[in-house]
N, C-alpha and C. Protein backbone atom coordinates (compact mmCIF):
# COMPACT_ATOMS: atom_id res chain seq x y z
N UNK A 1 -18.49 2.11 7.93
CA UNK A 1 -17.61 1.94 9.08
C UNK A 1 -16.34 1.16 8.69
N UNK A 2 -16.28 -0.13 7.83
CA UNK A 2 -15.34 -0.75 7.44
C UNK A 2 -14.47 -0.01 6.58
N UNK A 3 -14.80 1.04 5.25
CA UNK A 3 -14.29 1.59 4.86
C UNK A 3 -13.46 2.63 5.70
N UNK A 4 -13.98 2.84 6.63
CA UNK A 4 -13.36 4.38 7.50
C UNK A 4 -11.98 3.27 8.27
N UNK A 5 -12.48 2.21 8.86
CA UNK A 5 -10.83 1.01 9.23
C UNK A 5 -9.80 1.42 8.03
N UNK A 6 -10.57 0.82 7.11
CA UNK A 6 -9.39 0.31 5.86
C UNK A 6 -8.49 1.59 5.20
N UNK A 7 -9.53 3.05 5.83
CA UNK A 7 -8.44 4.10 4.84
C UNK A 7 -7.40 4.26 5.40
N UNK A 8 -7.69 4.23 7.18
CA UNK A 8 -6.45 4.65 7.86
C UNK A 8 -5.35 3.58 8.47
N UNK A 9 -5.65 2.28 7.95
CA UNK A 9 -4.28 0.87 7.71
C UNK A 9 -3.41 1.87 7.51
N UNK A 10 -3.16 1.95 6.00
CA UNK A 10 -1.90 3.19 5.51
C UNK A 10 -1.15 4.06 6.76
N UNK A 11 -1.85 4.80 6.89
CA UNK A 11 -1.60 5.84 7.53
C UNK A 11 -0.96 5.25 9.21
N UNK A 12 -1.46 4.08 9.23
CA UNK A 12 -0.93 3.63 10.68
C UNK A 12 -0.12 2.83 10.51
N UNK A 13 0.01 2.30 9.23
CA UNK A 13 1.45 1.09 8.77
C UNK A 13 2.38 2.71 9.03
N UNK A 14 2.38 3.39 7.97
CA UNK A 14 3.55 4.23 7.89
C UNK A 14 3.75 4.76 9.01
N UNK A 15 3.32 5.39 10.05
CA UNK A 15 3.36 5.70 11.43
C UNK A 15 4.27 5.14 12.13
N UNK A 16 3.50 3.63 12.30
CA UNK A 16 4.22 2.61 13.03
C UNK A 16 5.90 2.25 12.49
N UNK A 17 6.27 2.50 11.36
CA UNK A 17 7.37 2.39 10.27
C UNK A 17 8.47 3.46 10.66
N UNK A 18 7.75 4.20 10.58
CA UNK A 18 8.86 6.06 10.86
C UNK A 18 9.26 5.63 12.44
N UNK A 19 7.93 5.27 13.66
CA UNK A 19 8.44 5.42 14.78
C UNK A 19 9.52 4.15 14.86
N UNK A 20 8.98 2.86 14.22
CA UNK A 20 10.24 1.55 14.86
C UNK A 20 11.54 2.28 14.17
N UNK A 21 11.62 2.67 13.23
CA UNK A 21 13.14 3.08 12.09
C UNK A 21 13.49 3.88 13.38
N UNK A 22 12.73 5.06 13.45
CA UNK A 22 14.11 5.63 14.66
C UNK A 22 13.92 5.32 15.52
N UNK A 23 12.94 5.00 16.45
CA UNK A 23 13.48 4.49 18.07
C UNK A 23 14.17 3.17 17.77
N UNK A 24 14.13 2.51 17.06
CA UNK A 24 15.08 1.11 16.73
C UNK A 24 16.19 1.10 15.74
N UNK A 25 15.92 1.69 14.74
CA UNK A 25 16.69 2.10 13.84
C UNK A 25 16.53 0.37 12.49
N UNK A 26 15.04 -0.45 13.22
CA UNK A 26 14.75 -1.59 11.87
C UNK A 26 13.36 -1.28 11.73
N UNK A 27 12.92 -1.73 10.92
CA UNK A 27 11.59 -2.04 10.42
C UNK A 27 11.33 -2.96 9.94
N UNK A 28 10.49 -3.78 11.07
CA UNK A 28 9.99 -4.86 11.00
C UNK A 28 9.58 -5.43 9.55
N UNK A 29 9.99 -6.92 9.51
CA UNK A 29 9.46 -7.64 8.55
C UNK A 29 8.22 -7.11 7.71
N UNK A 30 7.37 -7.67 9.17
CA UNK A 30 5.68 -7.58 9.11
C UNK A 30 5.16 -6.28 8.78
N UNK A 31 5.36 -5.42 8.79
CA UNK A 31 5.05 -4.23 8.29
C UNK A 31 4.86 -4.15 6.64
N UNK A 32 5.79 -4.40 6.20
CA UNK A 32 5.70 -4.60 4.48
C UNK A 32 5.14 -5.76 4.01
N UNK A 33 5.08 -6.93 4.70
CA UNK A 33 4.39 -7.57 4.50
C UNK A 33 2.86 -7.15 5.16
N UNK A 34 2.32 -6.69 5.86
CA UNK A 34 0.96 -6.15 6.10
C UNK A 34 0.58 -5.29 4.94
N UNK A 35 1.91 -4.50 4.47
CA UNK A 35 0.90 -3.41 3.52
C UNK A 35 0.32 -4.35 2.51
N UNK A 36 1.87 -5.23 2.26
CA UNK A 36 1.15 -5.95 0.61
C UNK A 36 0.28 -6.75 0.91
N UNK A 37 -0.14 -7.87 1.64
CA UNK A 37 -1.58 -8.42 1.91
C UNK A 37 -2.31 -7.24 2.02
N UNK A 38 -2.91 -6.30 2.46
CA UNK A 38 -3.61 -5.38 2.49
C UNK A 38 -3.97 -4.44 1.15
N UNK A 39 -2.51 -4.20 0.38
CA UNK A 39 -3.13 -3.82 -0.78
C UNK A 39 -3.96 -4.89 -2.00
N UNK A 40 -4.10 -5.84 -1.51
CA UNK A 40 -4.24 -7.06 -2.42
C UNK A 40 -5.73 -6.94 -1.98
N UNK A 41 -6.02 -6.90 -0.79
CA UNK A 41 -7.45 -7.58 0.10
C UNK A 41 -8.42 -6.02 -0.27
N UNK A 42 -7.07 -5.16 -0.44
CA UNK A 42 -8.14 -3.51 -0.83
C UNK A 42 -8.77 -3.45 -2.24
N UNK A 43 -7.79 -4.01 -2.67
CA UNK A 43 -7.81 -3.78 -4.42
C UNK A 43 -8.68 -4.67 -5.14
N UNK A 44 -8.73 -5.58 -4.28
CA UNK A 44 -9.78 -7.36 -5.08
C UNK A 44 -11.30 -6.70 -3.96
N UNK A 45 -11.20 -6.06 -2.89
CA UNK A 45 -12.38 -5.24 -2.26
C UNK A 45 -12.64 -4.60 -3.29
N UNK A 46 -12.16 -3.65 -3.69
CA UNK A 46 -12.36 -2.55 -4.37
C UNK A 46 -12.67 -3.20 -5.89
N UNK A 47 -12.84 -3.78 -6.51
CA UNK A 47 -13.36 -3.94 -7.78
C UNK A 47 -12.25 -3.62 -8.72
N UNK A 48 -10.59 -3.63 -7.81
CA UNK A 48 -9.68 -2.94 -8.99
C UNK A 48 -9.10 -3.88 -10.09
N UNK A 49 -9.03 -3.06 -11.47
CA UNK A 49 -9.59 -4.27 -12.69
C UNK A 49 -7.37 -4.95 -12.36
N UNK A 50 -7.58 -6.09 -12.83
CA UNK A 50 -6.31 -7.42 -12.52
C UNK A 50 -4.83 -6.09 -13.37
N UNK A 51 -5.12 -5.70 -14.41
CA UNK A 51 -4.55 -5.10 -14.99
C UNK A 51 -3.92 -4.16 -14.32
N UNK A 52 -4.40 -3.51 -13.97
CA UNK A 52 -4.06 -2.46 -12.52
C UNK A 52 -3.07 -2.81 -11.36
N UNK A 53 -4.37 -3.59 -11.10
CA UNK A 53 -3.19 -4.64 -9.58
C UNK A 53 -1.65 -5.15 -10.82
N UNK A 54 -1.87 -5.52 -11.46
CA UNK A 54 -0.37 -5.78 -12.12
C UNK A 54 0.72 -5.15 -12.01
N UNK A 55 0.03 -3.86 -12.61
CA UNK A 55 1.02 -2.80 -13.08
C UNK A 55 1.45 -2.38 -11.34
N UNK A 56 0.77 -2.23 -10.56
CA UNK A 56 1.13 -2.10 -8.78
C UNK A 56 2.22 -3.12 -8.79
N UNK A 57 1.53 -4.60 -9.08
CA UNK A 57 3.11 -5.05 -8.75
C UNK A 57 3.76 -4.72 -9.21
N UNK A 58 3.83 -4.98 -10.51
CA UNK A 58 5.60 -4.53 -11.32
C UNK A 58 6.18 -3.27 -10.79
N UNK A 59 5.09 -2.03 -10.73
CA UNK A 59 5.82 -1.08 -9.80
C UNK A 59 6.49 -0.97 -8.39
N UNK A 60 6.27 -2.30 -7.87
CA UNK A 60 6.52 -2.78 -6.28
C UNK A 60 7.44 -3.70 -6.49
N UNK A 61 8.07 -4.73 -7.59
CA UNK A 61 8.44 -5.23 -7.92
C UNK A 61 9.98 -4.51 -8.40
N UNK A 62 9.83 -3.70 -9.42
CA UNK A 62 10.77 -2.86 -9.69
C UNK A 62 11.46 -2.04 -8.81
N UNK A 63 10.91 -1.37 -7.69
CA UNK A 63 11.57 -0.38 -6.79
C UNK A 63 12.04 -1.17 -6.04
N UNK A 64 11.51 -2.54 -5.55
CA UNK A 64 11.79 -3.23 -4.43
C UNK A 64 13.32 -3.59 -5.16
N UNK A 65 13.60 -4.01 -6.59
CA UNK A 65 14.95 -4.60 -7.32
C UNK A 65 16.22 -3.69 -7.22
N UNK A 66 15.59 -2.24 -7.52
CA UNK A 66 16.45 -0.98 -7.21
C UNK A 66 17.16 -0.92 -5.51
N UNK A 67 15.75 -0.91 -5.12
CA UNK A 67 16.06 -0.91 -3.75
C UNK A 67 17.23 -1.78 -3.25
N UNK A 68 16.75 -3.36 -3.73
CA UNK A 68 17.65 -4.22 -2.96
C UNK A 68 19.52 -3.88 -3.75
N UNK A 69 19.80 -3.27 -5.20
CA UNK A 69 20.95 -3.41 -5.19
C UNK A 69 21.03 -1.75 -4.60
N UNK A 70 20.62 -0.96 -3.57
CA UNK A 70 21.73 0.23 -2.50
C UNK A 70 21.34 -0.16 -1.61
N UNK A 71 20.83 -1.52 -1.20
CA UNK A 71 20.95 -2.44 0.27
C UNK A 71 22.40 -3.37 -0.03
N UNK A 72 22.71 -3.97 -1.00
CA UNK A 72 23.84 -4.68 -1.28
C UNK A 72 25.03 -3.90 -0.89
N UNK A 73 25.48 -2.86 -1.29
CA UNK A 73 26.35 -1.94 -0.88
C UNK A 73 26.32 -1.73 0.39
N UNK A 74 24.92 -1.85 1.30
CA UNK A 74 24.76 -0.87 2.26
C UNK A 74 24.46 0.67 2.28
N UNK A 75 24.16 1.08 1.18
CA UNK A 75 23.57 2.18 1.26
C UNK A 75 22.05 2.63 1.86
N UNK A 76 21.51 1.33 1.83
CA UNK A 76 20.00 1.79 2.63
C UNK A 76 20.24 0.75 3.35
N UNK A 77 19.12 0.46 4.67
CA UNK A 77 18.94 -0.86 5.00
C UNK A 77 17.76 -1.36 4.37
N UNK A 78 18.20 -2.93 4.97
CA UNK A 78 17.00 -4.17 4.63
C UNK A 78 15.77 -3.44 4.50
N UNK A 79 15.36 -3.01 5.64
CA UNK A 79 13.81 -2.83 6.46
C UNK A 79 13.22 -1.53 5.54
N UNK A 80 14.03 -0.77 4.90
CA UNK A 80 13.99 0.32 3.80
C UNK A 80 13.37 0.01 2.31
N UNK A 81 14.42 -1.27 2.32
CA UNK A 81 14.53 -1.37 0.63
C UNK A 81 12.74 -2.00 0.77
N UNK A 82 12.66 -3.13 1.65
CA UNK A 82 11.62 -3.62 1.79
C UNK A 82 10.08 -2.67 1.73
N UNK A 83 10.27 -1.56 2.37
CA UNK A 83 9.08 -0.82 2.78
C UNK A 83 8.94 -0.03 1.50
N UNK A 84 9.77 0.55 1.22
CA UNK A 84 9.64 1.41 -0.06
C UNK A 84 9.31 0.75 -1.44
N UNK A 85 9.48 -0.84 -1.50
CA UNK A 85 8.97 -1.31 -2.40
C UNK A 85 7.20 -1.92 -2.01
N UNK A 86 7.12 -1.81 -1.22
CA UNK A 86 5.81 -2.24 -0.64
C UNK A 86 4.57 -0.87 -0.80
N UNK A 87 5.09 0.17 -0.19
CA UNK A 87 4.83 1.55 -0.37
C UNK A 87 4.70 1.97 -2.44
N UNK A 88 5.52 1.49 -3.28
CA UNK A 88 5.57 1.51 -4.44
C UNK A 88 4.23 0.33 -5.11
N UNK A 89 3.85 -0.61 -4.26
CA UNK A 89 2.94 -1.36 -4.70
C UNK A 89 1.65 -0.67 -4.47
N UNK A 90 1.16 0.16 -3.35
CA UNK A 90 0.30 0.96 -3.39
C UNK A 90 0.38 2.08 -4.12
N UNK A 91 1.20 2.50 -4.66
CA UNK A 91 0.83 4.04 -5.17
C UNK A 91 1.08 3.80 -7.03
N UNK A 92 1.93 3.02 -7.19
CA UNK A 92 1.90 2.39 -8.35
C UNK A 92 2.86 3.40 -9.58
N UNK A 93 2.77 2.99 -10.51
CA UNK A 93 3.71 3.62 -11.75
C UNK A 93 3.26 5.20 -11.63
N UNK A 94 1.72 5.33 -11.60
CA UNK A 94 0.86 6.89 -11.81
C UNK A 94 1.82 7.87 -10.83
N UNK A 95 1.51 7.01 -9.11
CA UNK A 95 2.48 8.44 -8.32
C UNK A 95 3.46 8.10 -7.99
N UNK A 96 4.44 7.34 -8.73
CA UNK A 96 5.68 6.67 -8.14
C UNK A 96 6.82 8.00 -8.23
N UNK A 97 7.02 8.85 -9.18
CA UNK A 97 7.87 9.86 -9.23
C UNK A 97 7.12 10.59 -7.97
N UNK A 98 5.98 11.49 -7.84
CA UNK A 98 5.64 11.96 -6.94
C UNK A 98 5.59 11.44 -5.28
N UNK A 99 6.16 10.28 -5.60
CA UNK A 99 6.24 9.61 -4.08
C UNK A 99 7.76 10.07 -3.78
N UNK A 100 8.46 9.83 -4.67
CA UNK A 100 9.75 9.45 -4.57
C UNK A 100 10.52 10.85 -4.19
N UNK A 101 10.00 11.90 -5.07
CA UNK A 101 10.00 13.73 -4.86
C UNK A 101 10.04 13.60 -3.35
N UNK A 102 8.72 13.54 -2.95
CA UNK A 102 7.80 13.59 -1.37
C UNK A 102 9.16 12.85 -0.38
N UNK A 103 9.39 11.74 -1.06
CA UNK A 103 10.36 11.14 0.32
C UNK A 103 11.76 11.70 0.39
N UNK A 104 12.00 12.19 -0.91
CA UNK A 104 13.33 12.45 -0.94
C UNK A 104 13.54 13.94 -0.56
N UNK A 105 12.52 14.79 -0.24
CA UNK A 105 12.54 15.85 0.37
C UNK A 105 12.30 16.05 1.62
N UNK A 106 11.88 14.78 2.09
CA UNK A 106 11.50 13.78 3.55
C UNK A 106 12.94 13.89 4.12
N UNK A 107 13.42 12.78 3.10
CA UNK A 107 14.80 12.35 3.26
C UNK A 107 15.57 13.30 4.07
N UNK A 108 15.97 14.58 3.03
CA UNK A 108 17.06 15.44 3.24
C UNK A 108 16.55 16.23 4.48
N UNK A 109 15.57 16.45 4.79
CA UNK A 109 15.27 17.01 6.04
C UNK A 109 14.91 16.00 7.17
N UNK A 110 15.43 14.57 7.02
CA UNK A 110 15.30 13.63 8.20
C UNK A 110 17.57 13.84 8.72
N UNK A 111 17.38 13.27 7.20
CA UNK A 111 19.31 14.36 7.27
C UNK A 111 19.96 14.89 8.29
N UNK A 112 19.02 15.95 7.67
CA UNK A 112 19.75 17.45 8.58
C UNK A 112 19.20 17.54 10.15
N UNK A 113 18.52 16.97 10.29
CA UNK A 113 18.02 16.86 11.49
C UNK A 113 18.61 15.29 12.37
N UNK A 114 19.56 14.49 11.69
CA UNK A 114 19.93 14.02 11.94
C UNK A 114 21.61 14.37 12.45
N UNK A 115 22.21 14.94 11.86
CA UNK A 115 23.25 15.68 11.65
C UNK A 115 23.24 17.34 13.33
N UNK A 116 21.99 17.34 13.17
CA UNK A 116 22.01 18.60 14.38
C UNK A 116 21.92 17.52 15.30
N UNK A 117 21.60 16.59 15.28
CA UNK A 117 21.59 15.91 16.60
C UNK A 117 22.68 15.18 17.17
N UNK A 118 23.44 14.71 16.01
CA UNK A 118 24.70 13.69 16.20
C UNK A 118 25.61 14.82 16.81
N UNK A 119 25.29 16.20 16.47
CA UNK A 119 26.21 16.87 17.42
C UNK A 119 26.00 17.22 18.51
N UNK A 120 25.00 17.58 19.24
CA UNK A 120 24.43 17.88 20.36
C UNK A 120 25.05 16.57 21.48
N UNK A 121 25.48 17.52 22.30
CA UNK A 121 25.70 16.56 23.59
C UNK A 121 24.24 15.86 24.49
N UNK A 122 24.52 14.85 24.78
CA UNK A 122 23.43 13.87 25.67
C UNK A 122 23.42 14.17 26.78
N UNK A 123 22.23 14.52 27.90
CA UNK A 123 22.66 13.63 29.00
C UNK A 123 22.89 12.35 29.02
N UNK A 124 23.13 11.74 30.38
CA UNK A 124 23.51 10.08 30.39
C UNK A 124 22.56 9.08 30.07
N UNK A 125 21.03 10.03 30.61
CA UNK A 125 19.79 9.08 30.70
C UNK A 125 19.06 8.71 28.99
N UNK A 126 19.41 9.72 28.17
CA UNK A 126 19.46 9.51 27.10
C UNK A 126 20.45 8.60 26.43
N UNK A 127 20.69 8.26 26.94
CA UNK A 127 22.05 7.37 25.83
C UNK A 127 20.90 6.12 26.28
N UNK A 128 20.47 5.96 26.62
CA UNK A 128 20.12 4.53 26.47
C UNK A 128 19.05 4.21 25.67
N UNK A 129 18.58 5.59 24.64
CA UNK A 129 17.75 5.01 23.39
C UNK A 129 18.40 4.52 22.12
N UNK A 130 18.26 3.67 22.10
CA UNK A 130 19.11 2.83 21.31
C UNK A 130 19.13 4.16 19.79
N UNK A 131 18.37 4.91 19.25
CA UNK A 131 18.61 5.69 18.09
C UNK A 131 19.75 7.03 18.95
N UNK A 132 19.42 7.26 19.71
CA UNK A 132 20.20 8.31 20.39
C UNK A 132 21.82 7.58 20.91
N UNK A 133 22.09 6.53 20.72
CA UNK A 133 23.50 6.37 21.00
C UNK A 133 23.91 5.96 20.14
N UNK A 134 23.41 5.28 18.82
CA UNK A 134 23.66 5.27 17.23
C UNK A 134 24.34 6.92 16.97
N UNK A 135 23.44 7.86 17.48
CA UNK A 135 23.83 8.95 16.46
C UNK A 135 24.49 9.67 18.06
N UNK A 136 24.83 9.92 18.97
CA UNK A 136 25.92 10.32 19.78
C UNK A 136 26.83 9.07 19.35
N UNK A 137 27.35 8.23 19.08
CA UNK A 137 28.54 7.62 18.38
C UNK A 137 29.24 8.27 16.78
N UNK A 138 27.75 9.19 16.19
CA UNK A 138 28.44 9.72 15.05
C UNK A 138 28.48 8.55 14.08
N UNK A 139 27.86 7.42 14.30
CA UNK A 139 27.56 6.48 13.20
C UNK A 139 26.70 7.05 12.50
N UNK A 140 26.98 6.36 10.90
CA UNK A 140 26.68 7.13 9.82
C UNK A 140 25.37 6.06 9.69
N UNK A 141 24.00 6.55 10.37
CA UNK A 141 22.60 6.09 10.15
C UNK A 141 22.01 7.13 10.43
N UNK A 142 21.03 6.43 9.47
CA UNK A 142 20.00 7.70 8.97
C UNK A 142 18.65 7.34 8.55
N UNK A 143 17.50 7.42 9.86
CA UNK A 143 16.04 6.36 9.76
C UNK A 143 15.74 6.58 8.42
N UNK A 144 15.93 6.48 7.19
CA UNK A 144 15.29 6.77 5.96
C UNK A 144 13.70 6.01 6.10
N UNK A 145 13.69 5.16 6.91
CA UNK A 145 11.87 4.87 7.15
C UNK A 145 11.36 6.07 7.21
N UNK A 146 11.97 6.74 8.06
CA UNK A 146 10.62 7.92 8.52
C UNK A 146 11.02 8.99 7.25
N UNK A 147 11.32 8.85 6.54
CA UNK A 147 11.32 9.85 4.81
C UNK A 147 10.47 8.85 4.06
N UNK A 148 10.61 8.09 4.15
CA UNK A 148 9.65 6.71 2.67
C UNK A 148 8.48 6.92 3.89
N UNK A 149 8.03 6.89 4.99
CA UNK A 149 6.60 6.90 5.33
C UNK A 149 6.19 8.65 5.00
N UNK A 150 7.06 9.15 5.58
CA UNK A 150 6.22 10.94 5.26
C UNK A 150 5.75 10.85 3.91
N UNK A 151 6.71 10.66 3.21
CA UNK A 151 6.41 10.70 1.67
C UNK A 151 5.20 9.59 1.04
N UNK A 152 4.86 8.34 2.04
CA UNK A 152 3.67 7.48 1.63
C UNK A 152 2.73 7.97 2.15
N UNK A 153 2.96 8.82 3.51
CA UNK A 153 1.20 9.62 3.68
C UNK A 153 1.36 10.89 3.25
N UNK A 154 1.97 11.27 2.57
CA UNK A 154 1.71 12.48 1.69
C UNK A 154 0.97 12.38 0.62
N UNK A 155 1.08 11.03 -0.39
CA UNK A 155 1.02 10.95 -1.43
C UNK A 155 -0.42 9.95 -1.13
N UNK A 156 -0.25 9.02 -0.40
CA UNK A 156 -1.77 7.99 -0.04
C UNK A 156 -3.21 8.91 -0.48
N UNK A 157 -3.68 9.89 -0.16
CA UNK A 157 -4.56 10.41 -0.67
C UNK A 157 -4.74 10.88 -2.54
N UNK A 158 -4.11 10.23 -3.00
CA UNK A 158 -3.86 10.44 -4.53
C UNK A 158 -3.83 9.26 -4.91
N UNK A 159 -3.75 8.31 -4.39
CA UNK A 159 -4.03 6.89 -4.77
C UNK A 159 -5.17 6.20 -5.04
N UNK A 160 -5.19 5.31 -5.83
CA UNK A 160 -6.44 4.44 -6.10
C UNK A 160 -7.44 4.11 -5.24
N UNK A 161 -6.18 3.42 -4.37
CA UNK A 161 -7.20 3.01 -3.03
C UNK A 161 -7.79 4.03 -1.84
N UNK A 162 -7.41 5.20 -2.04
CA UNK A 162 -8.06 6.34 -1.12
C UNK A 162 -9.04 6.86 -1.78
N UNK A 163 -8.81 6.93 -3.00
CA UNK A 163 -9.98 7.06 -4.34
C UNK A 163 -11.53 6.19 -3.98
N UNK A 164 -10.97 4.96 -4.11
CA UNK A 164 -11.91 3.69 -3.87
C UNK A 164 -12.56 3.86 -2.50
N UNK A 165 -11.72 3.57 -1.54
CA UNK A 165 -12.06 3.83 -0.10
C UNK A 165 -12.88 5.02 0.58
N UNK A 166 -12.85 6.16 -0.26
CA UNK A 166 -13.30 7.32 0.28
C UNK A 166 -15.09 7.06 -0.54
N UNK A 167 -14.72 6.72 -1.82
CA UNK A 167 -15.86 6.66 -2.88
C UNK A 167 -17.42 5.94 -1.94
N UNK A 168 -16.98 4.63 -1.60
CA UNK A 168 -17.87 3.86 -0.45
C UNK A 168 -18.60 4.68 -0.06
């Protein structure tokens, strides 16, 4: 029963991630901080050898460094750079290209679907979702949460800890 909680955390962090990015257009602190306590409490559950958990960080460590210099520019936001390096601590060096594929094909079709919308006229009652008058203003945002979560529950079942978790 505990195992069946712990597989679907993931799956409801990233959920919860995609929906705050666009109906808000942030993603919460606590969210990336939940995954990484959680991958820590899964992985020391799980019997995963220290070596391992390492290499997770450095891989969470590293994307999170990338991340933060196309937050400096402004090319991603905060709540982005943050999640996608958190998301990189679970899936680790093994599916980090295959994550990155997954989101960035996320990405370009969060895009274009962003782009059909910034043109579409509103009614009035709509303007008051805060993502829907971001993009009827034609401001240049773009939830990239909800591309880094598609792409973390795409790939979550190829991971260690779904490995571990399912194994139970």
């Amino acid at each position: 029963m505990l195992q069946n909680f712990a597989l679907i955390l993931f799956p409801t962090l990233m959920v919860f991630a995609a929906l705050s990015d666009l109906l808000t257009m942030t993603i919460p602190n606590r969210v990336s901080l939940v995954l990484i306590s959680l991958y820590f409490i899964l992985a020391v559950w799980l019997g995963s050898d220290w070596r391992v958990i390492g290499f997770h960080v450095l891989a969470g460590v590293a994307v999170l460094a990338i991340a933060l210099l196309a937050y400096a520019p402004g090319w991603i936001g905060g709540g982005d750079a943050k999640l996608v390096g958190a998301i990189a601590l679970w899936v680790g060096w093994e599916h980090l290209l295959d994550f990155g594929l997954m989101a960035s094909l996320a990405g370009g079709l969060v895009t274009l679907a962003v782009l059909v919308v910034a043109s579409l006229d509103f009614s009035p009652g709509l303007h008051e979702l805060p993502f829907v008058r971001l993009l009827a203003k034609k401001v240049n945002c773009v939830p990239y949460g909800v591309a880094l979560a598609i792409g973390g529950l795409l790939i979550y079942p190829q991971t260690e800890i779904w490995r571990g978790l399912s194994a139970l």
